[in-house]
Protein backbone atom coordinates (compact mmCIF):
# COMPACT_ATOMS: atom_id res chain seq x y z
CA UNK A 1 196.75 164.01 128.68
CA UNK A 2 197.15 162.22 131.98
CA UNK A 3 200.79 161.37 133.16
CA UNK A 4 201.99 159.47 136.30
CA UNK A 5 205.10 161.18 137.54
CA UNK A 6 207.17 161.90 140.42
CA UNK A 7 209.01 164.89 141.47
CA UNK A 8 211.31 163.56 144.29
CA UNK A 9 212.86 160.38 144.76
CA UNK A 10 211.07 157.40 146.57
CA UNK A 11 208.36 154.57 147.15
CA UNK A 12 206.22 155.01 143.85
CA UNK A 13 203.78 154.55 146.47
CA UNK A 14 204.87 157.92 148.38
CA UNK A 15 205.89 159.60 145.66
CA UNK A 16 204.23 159.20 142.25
CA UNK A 17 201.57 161.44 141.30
CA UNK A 18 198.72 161.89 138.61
CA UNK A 19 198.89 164.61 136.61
CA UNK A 20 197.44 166.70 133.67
CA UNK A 21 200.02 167.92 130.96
CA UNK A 22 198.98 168.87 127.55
CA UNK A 23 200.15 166.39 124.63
CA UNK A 24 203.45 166.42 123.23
CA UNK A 25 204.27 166.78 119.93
CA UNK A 26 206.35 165.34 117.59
CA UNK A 27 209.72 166.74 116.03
CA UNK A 28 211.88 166.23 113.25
CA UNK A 29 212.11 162.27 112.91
CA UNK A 30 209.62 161.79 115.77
CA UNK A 31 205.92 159.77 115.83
CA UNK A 32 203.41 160.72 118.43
CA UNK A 33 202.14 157.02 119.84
CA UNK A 34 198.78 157.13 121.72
CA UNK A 35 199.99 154.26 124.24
CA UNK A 36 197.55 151.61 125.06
CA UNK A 37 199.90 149.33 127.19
CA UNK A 38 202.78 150.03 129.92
CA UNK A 39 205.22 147.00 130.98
CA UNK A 40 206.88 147.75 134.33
CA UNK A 41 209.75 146.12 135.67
CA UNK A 42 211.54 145.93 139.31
CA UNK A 43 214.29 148.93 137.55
CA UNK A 44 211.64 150.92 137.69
CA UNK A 45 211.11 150.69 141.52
CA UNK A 46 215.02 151.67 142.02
CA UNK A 47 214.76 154.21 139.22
CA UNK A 48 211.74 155.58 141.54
CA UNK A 49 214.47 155.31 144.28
CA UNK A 50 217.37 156.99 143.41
CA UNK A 51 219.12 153.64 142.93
CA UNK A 52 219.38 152.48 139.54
CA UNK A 53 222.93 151.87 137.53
CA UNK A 54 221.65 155.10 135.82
CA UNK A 55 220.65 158.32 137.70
CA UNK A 56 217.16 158.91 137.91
CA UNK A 57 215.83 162.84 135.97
CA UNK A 58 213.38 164.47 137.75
CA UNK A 59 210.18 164.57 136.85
CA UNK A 60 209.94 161.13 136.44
CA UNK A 61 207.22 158.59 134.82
CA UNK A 62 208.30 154.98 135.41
CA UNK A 63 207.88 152.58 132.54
CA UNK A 64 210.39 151.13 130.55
CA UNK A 65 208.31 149.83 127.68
CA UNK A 66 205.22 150.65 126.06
CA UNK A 67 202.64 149.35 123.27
CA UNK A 68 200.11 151.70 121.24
CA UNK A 69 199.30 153.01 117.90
CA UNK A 70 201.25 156.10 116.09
CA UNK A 71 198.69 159.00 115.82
CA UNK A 72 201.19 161.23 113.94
CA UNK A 73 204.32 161.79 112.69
CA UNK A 74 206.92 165.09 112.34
CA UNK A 75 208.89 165.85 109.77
CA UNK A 76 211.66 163.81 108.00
CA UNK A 77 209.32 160.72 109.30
CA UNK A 78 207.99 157.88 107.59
CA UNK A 79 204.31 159.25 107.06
CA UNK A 80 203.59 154.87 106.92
CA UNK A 81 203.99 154.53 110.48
CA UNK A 82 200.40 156.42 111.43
CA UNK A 83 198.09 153.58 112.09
CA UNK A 84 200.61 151.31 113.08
CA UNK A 85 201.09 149.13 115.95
CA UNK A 86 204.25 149.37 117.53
CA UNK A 87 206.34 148.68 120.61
CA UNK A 88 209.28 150.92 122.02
CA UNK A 89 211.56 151.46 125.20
CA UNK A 90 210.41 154.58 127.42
CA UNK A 91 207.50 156.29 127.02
CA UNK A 92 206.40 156.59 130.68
CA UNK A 93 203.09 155.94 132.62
CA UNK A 94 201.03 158.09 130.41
CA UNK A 95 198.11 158.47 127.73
CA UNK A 96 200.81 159.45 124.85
CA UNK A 97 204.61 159.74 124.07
CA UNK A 98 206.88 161.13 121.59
CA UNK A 99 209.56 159.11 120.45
CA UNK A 100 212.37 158.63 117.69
CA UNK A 101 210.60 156.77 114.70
CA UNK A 102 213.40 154.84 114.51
CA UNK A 103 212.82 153.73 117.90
CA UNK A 104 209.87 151.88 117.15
CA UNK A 105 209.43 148.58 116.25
CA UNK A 106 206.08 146.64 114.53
CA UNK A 107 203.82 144.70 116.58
CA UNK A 108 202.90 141.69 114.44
CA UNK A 109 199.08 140.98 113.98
CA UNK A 110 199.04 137.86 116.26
CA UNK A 111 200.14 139.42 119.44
CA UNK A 112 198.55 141.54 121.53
CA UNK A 113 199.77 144.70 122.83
CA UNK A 114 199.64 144.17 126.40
CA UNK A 115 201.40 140.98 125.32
CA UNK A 116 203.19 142.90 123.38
CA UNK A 117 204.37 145.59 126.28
CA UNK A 118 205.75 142.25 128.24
CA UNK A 119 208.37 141.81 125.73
CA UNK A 120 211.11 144.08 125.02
CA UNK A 121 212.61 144.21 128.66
CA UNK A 122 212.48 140.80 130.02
CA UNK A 123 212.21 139.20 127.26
CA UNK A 124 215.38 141.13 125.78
CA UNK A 125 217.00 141.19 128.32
CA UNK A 126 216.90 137.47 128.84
CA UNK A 127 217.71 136.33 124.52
CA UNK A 128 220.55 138.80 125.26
CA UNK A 129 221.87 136.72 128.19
CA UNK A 130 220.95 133.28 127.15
CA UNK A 131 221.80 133.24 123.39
CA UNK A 132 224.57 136.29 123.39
CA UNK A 133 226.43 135.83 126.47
CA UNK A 134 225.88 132.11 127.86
CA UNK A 135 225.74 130.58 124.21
CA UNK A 136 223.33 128.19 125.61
CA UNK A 137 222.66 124.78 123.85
CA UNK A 138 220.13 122.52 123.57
CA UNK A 139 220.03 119.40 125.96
CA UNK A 140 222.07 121.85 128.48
CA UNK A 141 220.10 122.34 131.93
CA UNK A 142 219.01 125.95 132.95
CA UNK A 143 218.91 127.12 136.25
CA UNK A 144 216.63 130.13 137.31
CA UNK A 145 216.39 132.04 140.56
CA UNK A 146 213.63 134.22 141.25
CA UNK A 147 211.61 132.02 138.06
CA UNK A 148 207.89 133.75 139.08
CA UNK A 149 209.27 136.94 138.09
CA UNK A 150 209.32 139.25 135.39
CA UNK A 151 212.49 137.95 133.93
CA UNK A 152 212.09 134.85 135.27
CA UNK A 153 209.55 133.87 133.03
CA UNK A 154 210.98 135.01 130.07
CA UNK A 155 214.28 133.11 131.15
CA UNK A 156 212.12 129.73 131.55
CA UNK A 157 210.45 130.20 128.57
CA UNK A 158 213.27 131.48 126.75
CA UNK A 159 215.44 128.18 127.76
CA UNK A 160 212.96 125.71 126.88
CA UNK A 161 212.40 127.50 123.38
CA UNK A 162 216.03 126.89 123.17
CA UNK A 163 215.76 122.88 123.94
CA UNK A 164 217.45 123.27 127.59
CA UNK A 165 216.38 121.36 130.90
CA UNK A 166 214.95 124.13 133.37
CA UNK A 167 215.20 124.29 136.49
CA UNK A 168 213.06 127.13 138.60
CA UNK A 169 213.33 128.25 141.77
CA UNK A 170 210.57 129.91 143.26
CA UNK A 171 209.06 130.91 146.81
CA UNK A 172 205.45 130.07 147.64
CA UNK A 173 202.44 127.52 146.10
CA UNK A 174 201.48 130.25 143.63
CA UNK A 175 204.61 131.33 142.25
CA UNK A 176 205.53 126.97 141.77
CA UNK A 177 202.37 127.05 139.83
CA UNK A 178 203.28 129.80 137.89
CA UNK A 179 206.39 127.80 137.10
CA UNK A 180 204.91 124.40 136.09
CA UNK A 181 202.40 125.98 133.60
CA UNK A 182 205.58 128.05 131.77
CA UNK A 183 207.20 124.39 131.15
CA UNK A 184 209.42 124.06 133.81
CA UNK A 185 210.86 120.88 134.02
CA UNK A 186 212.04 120.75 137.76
CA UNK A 187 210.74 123.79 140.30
CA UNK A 188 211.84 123.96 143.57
CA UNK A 189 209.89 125.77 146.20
CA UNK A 190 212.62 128.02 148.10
CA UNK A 191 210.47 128.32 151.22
CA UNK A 192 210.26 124.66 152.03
CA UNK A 193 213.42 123.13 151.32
CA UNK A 194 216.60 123.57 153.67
CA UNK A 195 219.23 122.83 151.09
CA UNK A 196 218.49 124.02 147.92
CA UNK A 197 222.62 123.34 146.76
CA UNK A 198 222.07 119.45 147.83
CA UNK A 199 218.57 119.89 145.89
CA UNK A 200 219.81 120.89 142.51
CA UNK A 201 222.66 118.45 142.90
CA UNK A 202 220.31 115.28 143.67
CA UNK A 203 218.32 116.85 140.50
CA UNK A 204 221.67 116.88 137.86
CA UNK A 205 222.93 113.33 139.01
CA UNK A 206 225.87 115.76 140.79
CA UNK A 207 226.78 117.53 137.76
CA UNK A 208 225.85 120.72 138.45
CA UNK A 209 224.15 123.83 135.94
CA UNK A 210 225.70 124.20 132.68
CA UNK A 211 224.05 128.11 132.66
CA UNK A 212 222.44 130.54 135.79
CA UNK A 213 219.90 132.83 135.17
CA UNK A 214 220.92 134.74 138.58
CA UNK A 215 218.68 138.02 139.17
CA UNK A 216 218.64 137.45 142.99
CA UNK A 217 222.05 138.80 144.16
CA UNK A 218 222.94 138.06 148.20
CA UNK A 219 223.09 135.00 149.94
CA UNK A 220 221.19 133.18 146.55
CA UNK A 221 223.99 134.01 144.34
CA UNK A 222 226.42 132.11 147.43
CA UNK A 223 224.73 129.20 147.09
CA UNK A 224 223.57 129.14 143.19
CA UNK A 225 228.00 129.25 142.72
CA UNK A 226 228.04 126.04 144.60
CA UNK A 227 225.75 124.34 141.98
CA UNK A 228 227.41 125.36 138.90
CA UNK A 229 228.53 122.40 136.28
CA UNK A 230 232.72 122.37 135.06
CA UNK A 231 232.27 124.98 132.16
CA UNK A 232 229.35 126.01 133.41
CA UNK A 233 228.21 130.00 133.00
CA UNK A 234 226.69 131.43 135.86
CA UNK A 235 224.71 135.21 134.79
CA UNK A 236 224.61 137.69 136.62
CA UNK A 237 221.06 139.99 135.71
CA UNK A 238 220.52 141.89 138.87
CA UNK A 239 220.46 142.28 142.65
CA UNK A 240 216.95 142.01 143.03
CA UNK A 241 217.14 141.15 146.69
CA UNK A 242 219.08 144.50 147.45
CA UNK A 243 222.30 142.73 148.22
CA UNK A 244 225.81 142.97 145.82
CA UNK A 245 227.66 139.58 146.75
CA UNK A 246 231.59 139.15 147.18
CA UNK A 247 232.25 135.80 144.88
CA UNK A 248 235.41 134.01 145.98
CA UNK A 249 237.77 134.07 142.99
CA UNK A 250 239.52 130.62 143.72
CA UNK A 251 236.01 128.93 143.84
CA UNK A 252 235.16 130.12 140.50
CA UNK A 253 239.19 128.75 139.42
CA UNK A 254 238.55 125.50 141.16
CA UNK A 255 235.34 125.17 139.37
CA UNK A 256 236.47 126.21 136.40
CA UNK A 257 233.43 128.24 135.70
CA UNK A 258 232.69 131.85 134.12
CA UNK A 259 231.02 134.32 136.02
CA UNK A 260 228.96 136.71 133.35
CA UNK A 261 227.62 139.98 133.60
CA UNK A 262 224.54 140.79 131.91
CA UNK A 263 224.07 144.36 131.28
CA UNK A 264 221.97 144.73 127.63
CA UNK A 265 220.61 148.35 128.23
CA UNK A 266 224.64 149.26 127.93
CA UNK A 267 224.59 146.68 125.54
CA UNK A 268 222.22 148.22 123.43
CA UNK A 269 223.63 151.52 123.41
CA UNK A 270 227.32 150.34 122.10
CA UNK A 271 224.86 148.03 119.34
CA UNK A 272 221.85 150.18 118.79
CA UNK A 273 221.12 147.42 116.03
CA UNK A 274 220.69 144.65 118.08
CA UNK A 275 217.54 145.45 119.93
CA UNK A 276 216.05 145.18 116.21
CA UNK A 277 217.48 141.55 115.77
CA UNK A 278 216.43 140.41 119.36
CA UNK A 279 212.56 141.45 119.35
CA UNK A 280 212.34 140.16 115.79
CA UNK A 281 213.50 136.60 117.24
CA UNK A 282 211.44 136.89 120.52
CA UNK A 283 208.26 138.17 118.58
CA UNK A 284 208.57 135.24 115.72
CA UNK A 285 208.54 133.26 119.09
CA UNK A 286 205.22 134.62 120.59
CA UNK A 287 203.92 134.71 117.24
CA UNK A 288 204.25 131.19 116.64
CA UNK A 289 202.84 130.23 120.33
CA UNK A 290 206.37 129.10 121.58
CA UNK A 291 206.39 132.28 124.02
CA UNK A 292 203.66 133.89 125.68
CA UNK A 293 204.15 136.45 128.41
CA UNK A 294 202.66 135.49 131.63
CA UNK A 295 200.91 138.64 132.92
CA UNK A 296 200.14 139.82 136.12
CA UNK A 297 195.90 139.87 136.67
CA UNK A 298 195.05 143.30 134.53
CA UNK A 299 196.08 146.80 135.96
CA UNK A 300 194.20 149.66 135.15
CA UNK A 301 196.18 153.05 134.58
CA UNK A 302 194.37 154.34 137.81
CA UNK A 303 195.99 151.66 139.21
CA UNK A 304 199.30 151.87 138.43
CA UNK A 305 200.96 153.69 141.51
CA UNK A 306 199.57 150.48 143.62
CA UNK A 307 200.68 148.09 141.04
CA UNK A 308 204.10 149.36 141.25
CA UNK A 309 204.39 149.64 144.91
CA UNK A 310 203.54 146.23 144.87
CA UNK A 311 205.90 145.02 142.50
CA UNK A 312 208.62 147.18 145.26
CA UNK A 313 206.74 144.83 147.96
CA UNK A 314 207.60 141.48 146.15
CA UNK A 315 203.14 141.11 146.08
CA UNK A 316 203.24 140.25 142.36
CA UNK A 317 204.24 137.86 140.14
CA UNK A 318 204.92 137.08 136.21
CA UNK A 319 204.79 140.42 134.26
CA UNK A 320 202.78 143.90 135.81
CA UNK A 321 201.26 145.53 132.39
CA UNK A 322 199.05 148.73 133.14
CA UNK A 323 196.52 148.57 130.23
CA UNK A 324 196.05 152.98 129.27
């Protein structure tokens, strides 16, 4: 089978090569999954780098989420799950995987599996953030940095799914657009207004966010503080734009605000279960039309070291899926 991997750390674009390996196969409580779909995500760029929370094993295959079919199971496996349709975390930039059976999770009928593939990171990720750590309401406003991205999208989607005002912030004509036609209800175009603090105030009558969807990091985090709402709960996802901020402690006092860290892949491993309870809710969701992953125009596999260089490069926008 074909496999994109890398055996020292760096650009994907510098680094990641196709190769031949033969197929795995599965073990005791494994399924072999003949992967059709790959969702990457900006981690996958620093994993590439040598800078991700989590230190990168050579070889690597980037690829935090995949979508396919189970071709075959090992032993002590449910012999059910051949022919099914299924979605897991890992996998890699390849034509097959093996993973734990109980690692997999069913793809209902009505989505699709690149649709599918979109889901469990950002989309995880963001119910994770929203519903587990900012609790937020309905009829509370939303604010989202970086809204065009992978994340992003899910959080605007996400938040007006949960009955909240939305605002997005965004940089350039396409990425607004991208915005609008998600459901946001305010989007601000970064690049052409001086004062975005001033701009979210004049847009909350001066109160402020109740909740931040902050994946940014840097100088946006400085001034996304300076818009949060008494009680409000500002996220923190992810340093996107390479920078860890200092927050002033007496700011967040004065403001009587919480500052919230967002971290669901530790999440997940101190509550293995609740992966299982968060793509249930997010798939009812894109089942029933009320989320559906924007995706970036189609990527072929051959296609996929360019893809992800670009998502490195900031060139892309909504969700990069590599269809296999």
């Amino acid at each position: 089978m074909r496999i994109w991997q890398q055996h020292e750390l760096g650009d994907p674009g510098d680094k990641l090569q196709l190769e031949e390996v033969a197929d795995p196969e599965p073990g005791d409580g494994q399924a072999l999954v003949k992967i059709e779909a790959v969702g990457l995500a900006f981690p996958n760029v620093l994993q590439c780098r040598g800078q991700y929370q989590v230190p990168t094993t050579l070889p690597y295959s980037p690829g935090m989420e995949m979508a396919g079919t189970v071709e075959k199971v090992g032993p002590g496996a449910d012999e059910s799950l051949v022919g099914q349709r299924v979605v897991a975390m890992g996998g890699g930039l390849a034509e097959k995987a093996v993973l734990p059976a109980s690692a997999l999770y069913p793809v209902p009928d009505a989505v699709a599996l690149d649709k599918a593939a979109a889901l469990p990171v950002n989309y995880g990720t963001t119910w994770f953030a929203l519903h587990d750590r900012a609790h937020l309401k309905a009829g509370e406003t939303l604010l989202v940095t970086g809204a065009a991205g992978g994340v992003g999208t899910a959080a605007i989607q996400l938040g007006k799914a949960a009955g909240a005002r939305v605002i997005a912030v965004a940089g350039g004509a396409k990425k607004v657009e991208v915005c609008r036609e998600l459901g946001a209800d305010d989007v601000i175009d970064h690049r052409e207004v001086e004062d975005l603090v001033t701009t979210v105030r004049e847009l909350t009558d001066g109160n402020g966010v109740d909740v931040a969807y902050e994946a940014v990091g840097g100088d946006v985090m400085q001034w996304v503080r300076r818009t949060m709402a008494w009680d409000g709960r500002l996220l923190v996802i992810g340093f996107a734009g390479g920078t860890i901020p200092d927050i002033p402690a007496n700011h967040i006092l004065l403001k009587n605000y919480s500052v919230v860290g967002v971290h669901w892949g530790a999440s997940i491993a101190r509550d293995p279960e609740s992966i299982g309870r968060q793509l249930s809710s997010v798939f009812e969701l894109c089942a029933s039309g009320e989320v559906d992953p924007p995706l970036y125009p189609p990527v072929t596999f051959e296609e996929a070291r360019d893809a992800l260089q670009d998502l490195a490069d900031r060139k892309t926008w909504a969700k990069v899926v590599v269809t296999v």
